[in-house]
N, C-alpha and C. Protein backbone atom coordinates (compact mmCIF):
# COMPACT_ATOMS: atom_id res chain seq x y z
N UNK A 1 0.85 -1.19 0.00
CA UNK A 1 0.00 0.00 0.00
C UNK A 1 0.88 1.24 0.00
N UNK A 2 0.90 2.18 -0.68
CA UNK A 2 1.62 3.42 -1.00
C UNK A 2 1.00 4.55 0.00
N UNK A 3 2.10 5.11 0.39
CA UNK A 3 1.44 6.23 1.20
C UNK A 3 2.15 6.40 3.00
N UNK A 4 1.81 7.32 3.23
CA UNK A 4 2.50 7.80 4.35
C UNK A 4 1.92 7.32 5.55
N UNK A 5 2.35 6.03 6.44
CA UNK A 5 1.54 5.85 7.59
C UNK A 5 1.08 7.04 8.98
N UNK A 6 2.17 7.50 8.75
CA UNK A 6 2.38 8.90 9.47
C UNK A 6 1.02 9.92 9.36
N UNK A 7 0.36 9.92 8.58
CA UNK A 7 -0.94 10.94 8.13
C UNK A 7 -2.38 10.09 8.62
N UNK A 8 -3.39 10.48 8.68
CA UNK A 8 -4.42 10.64 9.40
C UNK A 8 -5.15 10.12 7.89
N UNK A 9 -5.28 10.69 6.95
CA UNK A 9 -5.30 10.40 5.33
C UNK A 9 -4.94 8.76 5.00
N UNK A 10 -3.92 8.52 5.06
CA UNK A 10 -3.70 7.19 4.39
C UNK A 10 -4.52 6.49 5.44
N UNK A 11 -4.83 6.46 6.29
CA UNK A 11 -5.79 5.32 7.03
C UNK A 11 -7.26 5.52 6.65
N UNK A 12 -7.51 7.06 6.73
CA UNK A 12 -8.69 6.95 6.20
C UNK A 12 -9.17 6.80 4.90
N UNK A 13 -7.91 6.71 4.03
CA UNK A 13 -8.41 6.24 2.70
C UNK A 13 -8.36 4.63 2.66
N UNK A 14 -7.81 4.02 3.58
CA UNK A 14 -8.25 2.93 3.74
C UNK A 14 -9.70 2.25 4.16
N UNK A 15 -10.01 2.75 5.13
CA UNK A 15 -11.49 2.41 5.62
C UNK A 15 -12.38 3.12 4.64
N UNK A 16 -11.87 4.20 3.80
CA UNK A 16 -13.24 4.56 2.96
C UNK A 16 -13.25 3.23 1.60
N UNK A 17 -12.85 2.44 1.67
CA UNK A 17 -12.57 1.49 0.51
C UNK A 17 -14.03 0.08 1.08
N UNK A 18 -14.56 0.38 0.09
CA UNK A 18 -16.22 -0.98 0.11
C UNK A 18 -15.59 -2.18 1.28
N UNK A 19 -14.57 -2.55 1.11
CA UNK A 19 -14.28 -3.94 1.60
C UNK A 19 -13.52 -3.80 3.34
N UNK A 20 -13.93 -4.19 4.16
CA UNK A 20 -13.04 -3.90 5.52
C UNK A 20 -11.62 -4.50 5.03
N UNK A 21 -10.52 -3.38 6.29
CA UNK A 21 -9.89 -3.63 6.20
C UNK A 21 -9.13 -4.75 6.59
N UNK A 22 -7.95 -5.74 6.80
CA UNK A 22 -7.82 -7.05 6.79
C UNK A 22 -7.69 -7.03 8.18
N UNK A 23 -7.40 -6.22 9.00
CA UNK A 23 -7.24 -6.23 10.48
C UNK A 23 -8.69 -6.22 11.47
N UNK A 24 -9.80 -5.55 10.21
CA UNK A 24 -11.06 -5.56 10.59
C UNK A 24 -11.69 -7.14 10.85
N UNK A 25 -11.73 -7.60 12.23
CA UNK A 25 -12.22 -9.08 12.48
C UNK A 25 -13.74 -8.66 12.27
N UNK A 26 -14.51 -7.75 12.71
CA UNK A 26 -15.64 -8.16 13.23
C UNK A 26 -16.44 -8.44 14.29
N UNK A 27 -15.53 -8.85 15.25
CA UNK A 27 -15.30 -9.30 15.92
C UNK A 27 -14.38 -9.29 17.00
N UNK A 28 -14.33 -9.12 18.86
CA UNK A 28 -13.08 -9.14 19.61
C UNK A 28 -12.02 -10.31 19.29
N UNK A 29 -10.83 -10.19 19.15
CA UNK A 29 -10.00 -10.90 19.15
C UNK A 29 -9.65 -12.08 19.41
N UNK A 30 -9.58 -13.25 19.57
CA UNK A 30 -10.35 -14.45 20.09
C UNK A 30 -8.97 -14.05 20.95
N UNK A 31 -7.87 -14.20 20.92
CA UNK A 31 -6.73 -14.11 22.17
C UNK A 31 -6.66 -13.15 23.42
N UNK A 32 -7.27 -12.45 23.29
CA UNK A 32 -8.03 -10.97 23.85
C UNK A 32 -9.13 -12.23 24.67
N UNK A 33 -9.90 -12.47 23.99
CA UNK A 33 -11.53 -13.19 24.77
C UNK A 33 -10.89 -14.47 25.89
N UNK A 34 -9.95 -14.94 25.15
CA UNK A 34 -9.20 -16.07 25.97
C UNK A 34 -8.65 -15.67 27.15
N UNK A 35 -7.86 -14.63 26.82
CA UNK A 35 -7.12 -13.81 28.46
C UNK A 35 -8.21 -13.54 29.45
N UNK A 36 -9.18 -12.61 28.78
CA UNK A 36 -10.29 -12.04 29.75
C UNK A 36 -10.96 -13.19 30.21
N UNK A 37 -11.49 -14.30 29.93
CA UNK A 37 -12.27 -15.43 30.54
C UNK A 37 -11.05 -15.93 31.56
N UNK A 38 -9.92 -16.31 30.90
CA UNK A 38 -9.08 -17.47 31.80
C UNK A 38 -8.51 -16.47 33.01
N UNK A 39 -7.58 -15.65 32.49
CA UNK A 39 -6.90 -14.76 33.71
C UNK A 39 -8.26 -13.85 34.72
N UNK A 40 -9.40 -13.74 34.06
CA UNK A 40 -9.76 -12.20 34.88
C UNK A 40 -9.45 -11.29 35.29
N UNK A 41 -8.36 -10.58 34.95
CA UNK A 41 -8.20 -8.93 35.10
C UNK A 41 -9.07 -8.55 35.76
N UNK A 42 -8.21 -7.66 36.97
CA UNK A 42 -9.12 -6.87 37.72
C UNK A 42 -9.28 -5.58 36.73
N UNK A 43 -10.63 -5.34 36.08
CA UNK A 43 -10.99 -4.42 35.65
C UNK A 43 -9.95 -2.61 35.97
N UNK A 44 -9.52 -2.20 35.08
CA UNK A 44 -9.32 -0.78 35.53
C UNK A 44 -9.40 -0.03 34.01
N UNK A 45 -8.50 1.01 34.02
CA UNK A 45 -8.76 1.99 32.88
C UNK A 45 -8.03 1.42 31.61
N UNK A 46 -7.98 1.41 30.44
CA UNK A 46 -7.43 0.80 29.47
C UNK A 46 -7.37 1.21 28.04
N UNK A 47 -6.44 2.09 27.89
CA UNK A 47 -6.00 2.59 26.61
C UNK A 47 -6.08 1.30 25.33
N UNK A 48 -6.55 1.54 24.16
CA UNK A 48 -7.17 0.48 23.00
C UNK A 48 -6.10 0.93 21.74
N UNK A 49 -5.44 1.52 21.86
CA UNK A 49 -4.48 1.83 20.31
C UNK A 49 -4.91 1.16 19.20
N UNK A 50 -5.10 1.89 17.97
CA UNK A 50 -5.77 2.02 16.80
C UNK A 50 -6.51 0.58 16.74
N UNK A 51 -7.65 1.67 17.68
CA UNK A 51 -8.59 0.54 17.73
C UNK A 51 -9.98 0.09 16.65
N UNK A 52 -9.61 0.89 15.50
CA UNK A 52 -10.49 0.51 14.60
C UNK A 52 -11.83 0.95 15.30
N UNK A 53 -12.71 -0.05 14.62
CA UNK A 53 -14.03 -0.04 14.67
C UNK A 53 -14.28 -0.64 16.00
N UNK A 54 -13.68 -0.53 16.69
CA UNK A 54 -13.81 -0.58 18.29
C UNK A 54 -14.03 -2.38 18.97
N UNK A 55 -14.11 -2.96 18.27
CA UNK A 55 -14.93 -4.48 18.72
C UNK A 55 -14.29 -5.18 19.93
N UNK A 56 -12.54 -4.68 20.27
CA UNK A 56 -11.66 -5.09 21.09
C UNK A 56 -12.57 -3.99 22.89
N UNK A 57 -12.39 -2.51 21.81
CA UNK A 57 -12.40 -1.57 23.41
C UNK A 57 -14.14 -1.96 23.98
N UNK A 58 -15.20 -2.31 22.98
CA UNK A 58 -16.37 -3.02 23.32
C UNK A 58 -16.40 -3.91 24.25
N UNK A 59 -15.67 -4.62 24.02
CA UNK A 59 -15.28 -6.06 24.59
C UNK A 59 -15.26 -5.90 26.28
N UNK A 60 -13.46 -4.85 26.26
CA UNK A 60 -13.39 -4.70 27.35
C UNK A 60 -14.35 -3.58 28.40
N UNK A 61 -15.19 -2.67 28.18
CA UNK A 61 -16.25 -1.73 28.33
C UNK A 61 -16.82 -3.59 28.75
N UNK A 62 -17.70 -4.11 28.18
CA UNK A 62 -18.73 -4.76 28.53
C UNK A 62 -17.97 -6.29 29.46
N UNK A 63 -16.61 -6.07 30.27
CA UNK A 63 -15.93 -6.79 31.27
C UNK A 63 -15.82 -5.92 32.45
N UNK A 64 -16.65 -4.43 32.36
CA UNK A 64 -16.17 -3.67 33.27
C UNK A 64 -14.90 -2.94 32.87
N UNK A 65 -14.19 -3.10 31.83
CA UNK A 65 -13.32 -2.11 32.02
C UNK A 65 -13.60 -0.15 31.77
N UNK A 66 -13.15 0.37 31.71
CA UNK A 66 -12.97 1.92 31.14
C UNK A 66 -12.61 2.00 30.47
N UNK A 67 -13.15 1.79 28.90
CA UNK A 67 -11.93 1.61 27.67
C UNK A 67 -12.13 2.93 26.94
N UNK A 68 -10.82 3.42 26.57
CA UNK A 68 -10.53 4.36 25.62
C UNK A 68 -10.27 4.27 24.31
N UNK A 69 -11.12 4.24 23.49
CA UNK A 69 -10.15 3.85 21.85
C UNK A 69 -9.36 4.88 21.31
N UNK A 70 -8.63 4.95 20.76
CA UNK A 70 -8.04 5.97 19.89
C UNK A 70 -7.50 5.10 18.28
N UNK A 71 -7.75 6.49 17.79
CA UNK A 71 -7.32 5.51 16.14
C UNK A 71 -6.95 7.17 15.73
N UNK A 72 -5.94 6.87 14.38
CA UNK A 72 -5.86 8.10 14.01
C UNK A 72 -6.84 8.66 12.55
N UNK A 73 -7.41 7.61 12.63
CA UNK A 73 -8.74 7.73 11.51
C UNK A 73 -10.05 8.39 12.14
N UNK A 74 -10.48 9.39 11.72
CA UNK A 74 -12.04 9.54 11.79
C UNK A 74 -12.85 8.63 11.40
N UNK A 75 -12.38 7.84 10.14
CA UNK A 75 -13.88 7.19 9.66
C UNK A 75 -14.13 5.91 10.51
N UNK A 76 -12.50 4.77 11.02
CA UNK A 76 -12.98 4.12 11.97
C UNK A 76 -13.22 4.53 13.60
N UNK A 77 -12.91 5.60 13.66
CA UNK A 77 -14.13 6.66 14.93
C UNK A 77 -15.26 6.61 15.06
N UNK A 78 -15.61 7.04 14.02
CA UNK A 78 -17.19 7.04 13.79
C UNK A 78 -17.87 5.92 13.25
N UNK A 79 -17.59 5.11 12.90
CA UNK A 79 -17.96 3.61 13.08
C UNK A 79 -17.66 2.87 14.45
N UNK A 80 -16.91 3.16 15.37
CA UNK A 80 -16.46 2.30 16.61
C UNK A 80 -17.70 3.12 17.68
N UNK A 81 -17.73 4.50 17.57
CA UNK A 81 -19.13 5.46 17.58
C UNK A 81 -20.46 4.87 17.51
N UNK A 82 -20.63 4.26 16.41
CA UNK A 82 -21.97 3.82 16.07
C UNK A 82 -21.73 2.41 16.83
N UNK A 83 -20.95 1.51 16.59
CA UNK A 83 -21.22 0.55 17.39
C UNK A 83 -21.32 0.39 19.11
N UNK A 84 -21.13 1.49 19.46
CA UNK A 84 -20.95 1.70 21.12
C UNK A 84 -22.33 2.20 21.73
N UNK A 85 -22.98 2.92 20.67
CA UNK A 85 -24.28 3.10 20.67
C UNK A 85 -25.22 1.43 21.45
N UNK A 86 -24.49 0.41 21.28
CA UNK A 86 -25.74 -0.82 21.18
C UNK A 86 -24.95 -1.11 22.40
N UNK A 87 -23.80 -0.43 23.64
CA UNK A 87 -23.55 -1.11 24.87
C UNK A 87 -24.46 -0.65 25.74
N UNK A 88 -24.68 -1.57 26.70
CA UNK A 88 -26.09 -1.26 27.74
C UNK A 88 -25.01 0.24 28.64
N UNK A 89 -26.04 0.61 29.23
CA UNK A 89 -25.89 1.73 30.00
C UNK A 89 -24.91 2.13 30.66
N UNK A 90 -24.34 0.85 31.48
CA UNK A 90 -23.22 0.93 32.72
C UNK A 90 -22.11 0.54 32.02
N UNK A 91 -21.85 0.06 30.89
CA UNK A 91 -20.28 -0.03 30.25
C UNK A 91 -20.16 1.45 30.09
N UNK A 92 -18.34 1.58 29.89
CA UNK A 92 -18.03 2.82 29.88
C UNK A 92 -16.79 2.29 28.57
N UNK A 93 -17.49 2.88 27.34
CA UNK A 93 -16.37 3.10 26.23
C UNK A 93 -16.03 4.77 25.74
N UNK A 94 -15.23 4.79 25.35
CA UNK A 94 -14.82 6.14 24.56
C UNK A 94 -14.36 5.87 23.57
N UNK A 95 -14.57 6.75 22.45
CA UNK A 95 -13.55 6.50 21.13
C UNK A 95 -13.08 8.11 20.87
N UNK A 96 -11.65 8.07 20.44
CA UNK A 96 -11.04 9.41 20.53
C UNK A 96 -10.31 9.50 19.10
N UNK A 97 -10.10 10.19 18.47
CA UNK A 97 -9.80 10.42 16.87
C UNK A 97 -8.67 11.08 17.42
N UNK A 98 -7.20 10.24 17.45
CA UNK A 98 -5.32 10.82 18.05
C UNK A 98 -5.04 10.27 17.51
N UNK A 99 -3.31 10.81 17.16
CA UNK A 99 -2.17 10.08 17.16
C UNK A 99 -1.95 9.78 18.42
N UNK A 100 -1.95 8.45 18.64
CA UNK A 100 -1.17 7.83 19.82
C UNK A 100 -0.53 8.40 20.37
N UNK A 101 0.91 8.84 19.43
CA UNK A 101 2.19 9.30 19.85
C UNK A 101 2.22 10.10 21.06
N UNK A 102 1.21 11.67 20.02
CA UNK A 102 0.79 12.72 21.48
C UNK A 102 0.02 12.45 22.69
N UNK A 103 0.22 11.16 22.94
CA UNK A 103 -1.39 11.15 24.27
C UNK A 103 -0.14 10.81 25.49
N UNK A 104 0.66 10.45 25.44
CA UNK A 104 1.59 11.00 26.87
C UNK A 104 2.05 12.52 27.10
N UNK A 105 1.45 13.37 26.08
CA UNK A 105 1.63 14.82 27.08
C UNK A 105 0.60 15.41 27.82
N UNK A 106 -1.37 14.60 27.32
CA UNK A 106 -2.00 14.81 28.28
C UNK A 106 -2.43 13.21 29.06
N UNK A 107 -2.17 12.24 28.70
CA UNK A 107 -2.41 10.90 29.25
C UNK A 107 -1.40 10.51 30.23
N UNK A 108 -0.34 10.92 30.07
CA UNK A 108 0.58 9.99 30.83
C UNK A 108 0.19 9.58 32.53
N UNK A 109 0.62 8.23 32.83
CA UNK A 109 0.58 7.62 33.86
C UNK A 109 -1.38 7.24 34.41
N UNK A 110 -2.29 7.56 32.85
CA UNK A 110 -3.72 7.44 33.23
C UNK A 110 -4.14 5.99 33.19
N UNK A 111 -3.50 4.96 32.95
CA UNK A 111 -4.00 3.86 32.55
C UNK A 111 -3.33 2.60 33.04
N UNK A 112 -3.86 1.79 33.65
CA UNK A 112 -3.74 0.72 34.03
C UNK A 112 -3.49 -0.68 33.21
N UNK A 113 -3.96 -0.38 31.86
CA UNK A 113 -3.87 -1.50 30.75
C UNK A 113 -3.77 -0.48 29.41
N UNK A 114 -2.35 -1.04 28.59
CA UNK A 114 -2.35 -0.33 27.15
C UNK A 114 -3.13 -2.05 26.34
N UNK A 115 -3.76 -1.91 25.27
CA UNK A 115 -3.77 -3.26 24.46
C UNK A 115 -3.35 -2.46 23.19
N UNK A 116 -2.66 -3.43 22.86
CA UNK A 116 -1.97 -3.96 21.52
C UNK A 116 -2.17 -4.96 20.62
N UNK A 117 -3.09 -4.59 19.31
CA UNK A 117 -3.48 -5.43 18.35
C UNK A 117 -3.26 -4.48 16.79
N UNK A 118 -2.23 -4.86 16.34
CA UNK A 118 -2.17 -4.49 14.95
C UNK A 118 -1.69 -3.12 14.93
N UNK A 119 -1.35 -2.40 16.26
CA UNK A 119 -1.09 -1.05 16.11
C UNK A 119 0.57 -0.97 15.66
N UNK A 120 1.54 -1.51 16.46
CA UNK A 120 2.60 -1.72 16.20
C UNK A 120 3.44 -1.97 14.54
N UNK A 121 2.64 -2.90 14.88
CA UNK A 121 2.92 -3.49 12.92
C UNK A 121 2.49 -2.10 11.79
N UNK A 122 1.50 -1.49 12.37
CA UNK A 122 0.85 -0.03 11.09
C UNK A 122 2.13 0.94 11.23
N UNK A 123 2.82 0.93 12.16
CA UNK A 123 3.33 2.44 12.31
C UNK A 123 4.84 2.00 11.68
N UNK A 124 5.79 3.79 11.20
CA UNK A 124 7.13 3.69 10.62
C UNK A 124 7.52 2.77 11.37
N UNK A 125 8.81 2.08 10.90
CA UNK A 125 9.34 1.09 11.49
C UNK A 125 10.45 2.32 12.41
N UNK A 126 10.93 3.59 11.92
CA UNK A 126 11.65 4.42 12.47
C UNK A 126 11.02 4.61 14.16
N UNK A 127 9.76 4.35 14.28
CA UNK A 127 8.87 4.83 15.15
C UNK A 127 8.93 3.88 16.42
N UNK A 128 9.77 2.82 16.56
CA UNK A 128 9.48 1.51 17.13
C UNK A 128 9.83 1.74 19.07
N UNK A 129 11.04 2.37 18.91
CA UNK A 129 11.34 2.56 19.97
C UNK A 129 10.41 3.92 20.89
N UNK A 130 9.71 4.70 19.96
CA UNK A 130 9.12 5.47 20.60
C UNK A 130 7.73 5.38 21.31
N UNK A 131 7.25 3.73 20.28
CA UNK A 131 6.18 3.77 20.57
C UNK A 131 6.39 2.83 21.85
N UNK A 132 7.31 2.04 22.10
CA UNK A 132 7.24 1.54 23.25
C UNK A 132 7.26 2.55 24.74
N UNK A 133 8.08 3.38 24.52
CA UNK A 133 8.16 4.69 25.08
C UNK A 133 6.61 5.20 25.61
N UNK A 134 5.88 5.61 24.21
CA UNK A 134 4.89 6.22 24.67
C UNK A 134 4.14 4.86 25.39
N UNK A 135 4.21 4.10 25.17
CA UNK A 135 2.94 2.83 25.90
C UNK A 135 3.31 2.97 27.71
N UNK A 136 4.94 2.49 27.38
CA UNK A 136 5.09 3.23 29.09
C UNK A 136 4.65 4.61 29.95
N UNK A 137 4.80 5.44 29.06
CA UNK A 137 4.33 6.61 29.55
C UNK A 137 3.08 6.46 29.74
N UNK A 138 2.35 6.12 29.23
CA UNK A 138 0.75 6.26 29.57
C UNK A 138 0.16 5.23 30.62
N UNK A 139 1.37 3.92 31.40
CA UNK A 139 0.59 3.18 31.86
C UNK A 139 1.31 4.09 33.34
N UNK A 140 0.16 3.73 34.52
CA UNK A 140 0.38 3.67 35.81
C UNK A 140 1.49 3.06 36.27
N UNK A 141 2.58 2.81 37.25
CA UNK A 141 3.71 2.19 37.72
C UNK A 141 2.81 0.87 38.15
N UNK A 142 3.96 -0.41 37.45
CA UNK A 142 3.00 -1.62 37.54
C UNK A 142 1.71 -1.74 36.56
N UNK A 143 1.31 -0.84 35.74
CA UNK A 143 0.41 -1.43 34.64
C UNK A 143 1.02 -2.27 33.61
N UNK A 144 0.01 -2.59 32.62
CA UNK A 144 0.31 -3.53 32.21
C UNK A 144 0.05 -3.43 30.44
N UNK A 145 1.11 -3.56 29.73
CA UNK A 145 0.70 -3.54 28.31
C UNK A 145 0.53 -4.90 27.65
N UNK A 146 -0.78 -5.35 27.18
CA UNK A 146 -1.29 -6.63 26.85
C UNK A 146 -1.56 -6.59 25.32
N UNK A 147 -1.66 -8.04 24.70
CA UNK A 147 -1.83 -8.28 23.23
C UNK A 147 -0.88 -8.73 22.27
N UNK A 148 -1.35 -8.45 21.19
CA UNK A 148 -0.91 -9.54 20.03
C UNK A 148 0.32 -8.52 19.44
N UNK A 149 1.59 -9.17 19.14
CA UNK A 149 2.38 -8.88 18.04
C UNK A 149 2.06 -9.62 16.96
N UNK A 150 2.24 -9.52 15.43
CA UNK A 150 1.76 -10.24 14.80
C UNK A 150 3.75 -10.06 13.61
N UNK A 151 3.64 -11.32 13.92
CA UNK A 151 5.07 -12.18 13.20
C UNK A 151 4.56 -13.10 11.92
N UNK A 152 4.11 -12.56 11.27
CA UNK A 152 4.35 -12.97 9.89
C UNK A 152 5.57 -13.56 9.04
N UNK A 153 6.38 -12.84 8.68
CA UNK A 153 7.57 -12.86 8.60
C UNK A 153 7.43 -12.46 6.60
N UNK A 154 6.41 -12.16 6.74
CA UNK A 154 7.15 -10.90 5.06
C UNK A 154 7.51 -10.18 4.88
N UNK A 155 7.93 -9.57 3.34
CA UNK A 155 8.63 -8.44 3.54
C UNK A 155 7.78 -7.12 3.58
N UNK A 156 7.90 -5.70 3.52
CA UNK A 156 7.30 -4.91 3.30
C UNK A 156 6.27 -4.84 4.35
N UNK A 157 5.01 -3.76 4.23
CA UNK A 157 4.11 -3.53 4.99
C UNK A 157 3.57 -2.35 4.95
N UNK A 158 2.89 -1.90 5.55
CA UNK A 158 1.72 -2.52 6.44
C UNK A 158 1.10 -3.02 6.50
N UNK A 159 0.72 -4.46 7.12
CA UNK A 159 1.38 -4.41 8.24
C UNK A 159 2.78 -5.29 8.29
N UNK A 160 3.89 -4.80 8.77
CA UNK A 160 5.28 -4.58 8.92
C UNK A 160 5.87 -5.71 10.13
N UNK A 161 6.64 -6.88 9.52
CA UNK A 161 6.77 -7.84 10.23
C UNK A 161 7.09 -7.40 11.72
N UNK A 162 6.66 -8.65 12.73
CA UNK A 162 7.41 -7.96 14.16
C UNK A 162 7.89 -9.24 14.86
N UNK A 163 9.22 -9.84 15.13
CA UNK A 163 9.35 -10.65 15.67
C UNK A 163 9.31 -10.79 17.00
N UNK A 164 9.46 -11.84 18.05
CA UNK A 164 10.22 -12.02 19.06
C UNK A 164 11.38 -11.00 19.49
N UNK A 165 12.22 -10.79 18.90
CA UNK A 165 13.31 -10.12 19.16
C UNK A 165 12.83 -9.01 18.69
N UNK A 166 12.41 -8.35 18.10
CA UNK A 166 11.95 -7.35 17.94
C UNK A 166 11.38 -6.59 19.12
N UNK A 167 10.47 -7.42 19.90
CA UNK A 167 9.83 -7.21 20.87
C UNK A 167 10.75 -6.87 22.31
N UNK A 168 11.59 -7.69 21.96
CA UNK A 168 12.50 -7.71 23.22
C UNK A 168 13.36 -6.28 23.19
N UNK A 169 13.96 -6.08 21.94
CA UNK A 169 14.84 -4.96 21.89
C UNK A 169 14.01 -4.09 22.26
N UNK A 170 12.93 -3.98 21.72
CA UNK A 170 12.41 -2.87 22.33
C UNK A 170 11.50 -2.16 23.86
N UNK A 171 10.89 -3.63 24.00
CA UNK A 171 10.22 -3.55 25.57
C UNK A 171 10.79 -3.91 26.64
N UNK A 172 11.78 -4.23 26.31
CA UNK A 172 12.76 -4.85 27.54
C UNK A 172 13.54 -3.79 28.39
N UNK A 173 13.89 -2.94 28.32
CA UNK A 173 14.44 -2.16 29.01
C UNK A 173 13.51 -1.09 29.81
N UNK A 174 11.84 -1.26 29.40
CA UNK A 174 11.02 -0.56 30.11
C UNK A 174 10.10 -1.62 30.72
N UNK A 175 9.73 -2.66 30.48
CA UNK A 175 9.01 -3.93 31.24
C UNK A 175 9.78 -4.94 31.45
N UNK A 176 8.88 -5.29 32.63
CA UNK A 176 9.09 -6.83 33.02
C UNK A 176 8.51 -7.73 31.61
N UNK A 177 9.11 -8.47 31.09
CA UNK A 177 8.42 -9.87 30.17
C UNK A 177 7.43 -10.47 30.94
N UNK A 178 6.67 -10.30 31.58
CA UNK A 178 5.59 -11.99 32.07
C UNK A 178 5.27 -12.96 31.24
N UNK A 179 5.56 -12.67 29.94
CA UNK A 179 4.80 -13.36 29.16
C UNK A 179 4.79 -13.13 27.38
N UNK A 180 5.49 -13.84 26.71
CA UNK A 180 5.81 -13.50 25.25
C UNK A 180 5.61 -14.65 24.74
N UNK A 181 4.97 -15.20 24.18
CA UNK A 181 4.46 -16.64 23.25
C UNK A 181 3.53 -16.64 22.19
N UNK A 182 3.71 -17.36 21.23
CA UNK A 182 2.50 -18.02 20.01
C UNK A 182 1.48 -18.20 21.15
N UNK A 183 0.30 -17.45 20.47
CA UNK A 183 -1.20 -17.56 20.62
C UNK A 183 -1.52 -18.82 20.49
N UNK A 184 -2.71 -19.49 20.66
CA UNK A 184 -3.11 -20.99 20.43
C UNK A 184 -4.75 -20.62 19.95
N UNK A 185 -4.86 -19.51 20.41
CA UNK A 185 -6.34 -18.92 19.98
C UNK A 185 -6.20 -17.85 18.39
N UNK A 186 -5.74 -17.71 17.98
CA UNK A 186 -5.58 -16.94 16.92
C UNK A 186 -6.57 -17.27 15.88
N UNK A 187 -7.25 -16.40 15.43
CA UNK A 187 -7.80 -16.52 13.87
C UNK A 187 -7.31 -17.70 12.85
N UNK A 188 -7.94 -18.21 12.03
CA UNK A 188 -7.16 -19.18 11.08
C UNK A 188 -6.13 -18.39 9.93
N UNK A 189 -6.08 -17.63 9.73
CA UNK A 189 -4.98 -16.93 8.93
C UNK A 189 -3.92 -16.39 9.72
N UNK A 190 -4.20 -15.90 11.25
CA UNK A 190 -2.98 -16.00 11.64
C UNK A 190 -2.55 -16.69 12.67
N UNK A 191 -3.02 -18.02 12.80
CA UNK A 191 -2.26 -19.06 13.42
C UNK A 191 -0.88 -19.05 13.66
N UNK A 192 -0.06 -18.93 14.76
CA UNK A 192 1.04 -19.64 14.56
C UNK A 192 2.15 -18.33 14.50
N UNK A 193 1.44 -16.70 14.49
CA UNK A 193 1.83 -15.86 13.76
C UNK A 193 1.16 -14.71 14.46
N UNK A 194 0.61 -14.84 16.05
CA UNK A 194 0.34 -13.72 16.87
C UNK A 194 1.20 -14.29 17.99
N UNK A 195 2.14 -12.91 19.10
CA UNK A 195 2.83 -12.91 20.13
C UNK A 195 1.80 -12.90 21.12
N UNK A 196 1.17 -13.43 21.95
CA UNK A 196 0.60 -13.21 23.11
C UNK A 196 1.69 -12.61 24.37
N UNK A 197 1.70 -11.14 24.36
CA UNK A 197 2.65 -10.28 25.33
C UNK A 197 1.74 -10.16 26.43
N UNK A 198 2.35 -10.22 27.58
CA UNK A 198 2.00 -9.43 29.39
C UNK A 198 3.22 -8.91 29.57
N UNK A 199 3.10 -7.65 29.29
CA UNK A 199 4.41 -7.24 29.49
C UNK A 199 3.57 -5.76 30.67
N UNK A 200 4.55 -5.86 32.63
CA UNK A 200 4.55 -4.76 33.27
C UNK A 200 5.30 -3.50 33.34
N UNK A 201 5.06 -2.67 33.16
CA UNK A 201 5.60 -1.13 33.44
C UNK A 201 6.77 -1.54 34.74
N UNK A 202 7.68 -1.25 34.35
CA UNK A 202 8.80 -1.20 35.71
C UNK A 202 9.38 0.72 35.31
């Protein structure tokens, strides 16, 4: 796909295209649904990074959490918008139209849970170390950044291979690892080819 990930534009000329986009499940994450049933998280506040059409920050809103979406698209805003419309009363979702990047100069230290699905892989690869950066910044001391890396292993992108080591170089010097492994719940296309991370804020 041609174009500047960096702009607000190339994403939304993506979602304005008839067909969802390939990251668009439909659906919460089945590795996401697996954590929340088996572990139970004590519910707290929880930043959603380009959360699309919202189906992940839904998810967690209707577990009790406080979910925040942010995407840097309007059009999947206002679709994650319309679908939040159909949560009963007492869930608490938000959807916020940001760059990520800037939300540790008014977010920092607001959040108890960052999730990570597909955001990593969209952004410059120049961007890698910052975005781990900003995820720390925004969690509470001891929060927790949860979710999928997705290790493909092609060339080019978006979305932009991310290995194991990838992960490490970069989150390791700001979290504890709890937890870096192949998913067993993954979608059938990417079997074999999502990181299930628990990685804590130190």
């Amino acid at each position: 796909m041609a174009g500047d990930v960096n702009t607000p534009q190339y994403w939304d000329s993506i979602y304005a295209k008839p067909d969802n986009p390939g990251w668009v499940l439909g659906h919460p994450a089945p590795p996401l649904v697996q954590w929340l049933d088996l572990q139970r998280p004590i519910p707290g506040r929880v930043a959603v990074l380009g959360c699309g059409y919202g189906d992940d920050a839904l998810l967690f809103a209707q577990r009790g959490f406080n979910a925040v979406g942010y995407d840097f698209s309007e059009r999947a805003i206002a679709g994650a918008k319309t679908r939040a419309a159909s949560l009963p009363a007492w869930a608490k979702a938000e959807f916020v139209c940001a760059d990520f990047f800037d939300l540790p100069r008014t977010q920092a230290k607001s959040f108890d849970y960052v999730y990570e699905y597909t955001s990593f892989v969209a952004i410059d690869l120049a961007r890698r170390a910052e975005y781990a950066r900003m995820t720390h910044a925004l969690l509470r001391l001891g929060g927790m950044l949860v979710g999928c890396f997705y290790n493909h292993g092609r060339a080019g992108g978006p979305p932009f291979d991310t290995t194991r080591e990838d992960v490490l170089r970069y989150f390791t010097p700001l979290f504890d690892i709890r937890k870096l492994e192949v998913s067993a719940h993954s979608i059938e296309r990417r079997k074999g080819h999502e990181l299930w991370a628990e990685l804590v804020k130190i």
